[in-house]
Protein backbone atom coordinates (compact mmCIF):
# COMPACT_ATOMS: atom_id res chain seq x y z
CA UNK A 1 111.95 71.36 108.22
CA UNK A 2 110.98 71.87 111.90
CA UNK A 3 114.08 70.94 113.60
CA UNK A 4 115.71 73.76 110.81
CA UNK A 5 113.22 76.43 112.51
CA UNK A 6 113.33 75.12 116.31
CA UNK A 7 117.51 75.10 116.19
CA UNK A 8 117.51 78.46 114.68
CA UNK A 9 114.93 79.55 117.73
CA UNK A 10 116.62 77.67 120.95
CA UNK A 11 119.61 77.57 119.43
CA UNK A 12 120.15 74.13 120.90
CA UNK A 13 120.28 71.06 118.53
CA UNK A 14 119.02 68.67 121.50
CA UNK A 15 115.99 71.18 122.41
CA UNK A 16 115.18 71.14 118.91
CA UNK A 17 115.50 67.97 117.62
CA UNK A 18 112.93 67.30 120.93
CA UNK A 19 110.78 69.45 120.45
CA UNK A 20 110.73 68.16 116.76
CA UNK A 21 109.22 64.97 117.30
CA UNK A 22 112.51 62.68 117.94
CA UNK A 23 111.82 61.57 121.47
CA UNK A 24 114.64 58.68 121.34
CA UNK A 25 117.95 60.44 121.85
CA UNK A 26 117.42 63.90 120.92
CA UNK A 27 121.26 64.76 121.24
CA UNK A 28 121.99 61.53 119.04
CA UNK A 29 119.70 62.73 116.15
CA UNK A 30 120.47 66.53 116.94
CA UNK A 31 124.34 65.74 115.88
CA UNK A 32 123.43 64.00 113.01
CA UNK A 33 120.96 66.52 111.68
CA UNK A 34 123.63 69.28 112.29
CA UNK A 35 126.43 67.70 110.30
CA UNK A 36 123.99 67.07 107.43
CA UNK A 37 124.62 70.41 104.68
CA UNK A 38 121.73 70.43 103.65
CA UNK A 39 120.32 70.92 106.76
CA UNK A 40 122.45 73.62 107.70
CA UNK A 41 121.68 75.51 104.20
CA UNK A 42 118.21 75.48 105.51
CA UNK A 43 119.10 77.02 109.05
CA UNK A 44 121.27 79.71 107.66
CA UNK A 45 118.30 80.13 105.24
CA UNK A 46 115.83 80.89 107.97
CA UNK A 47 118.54 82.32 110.28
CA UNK A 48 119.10 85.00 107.75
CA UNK A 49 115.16 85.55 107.06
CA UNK A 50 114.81 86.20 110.49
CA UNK A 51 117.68 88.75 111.10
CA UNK A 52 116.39 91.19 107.75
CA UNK A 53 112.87 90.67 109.21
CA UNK A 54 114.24 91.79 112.65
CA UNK A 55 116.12 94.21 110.97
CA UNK A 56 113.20 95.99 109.21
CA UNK A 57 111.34 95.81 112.45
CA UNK A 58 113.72 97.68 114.24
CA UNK A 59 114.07 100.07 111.18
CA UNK A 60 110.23 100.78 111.08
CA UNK A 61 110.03 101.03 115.05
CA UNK A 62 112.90 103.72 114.98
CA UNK A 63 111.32 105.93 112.31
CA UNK A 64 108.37 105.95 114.58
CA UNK A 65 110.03 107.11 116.63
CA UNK A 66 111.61 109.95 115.07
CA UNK A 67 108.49 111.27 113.50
């Protein structure tokens, strides 16, 4: 879901429900989204993608460093 991947990014429900497509009362939908568990599987879901891709990034960029 793209609010899932724009909250996770801005980490601001307005911004992202916005930026999402819900132009009517972004803050409205943004609080209803957030208490929604599904919804918040999916952003620790991509959340947690994000920090082991970051992680092997900065792995990778530190052995290049070495050697």
């Amino acid at each position: 879901m793209l609010f899932c991947s724009l909250y996770v990014t801005t980490g601001s429900g307005t911004k992202a429900a916005a930026k999402a497509g819900y132009k009517r009362n972004p803050d409205i939908v943004a609080e209803k989204l957030l208490g929604n568990s599904e919804i918040l599987n999916h952003i620790d879901k991509i959340a947690s993608s994000r920090m082991r891709t970051a992680k092997v990034r900065m792995i990778c960029g530190l052995e290049m460093l070495a050697f």
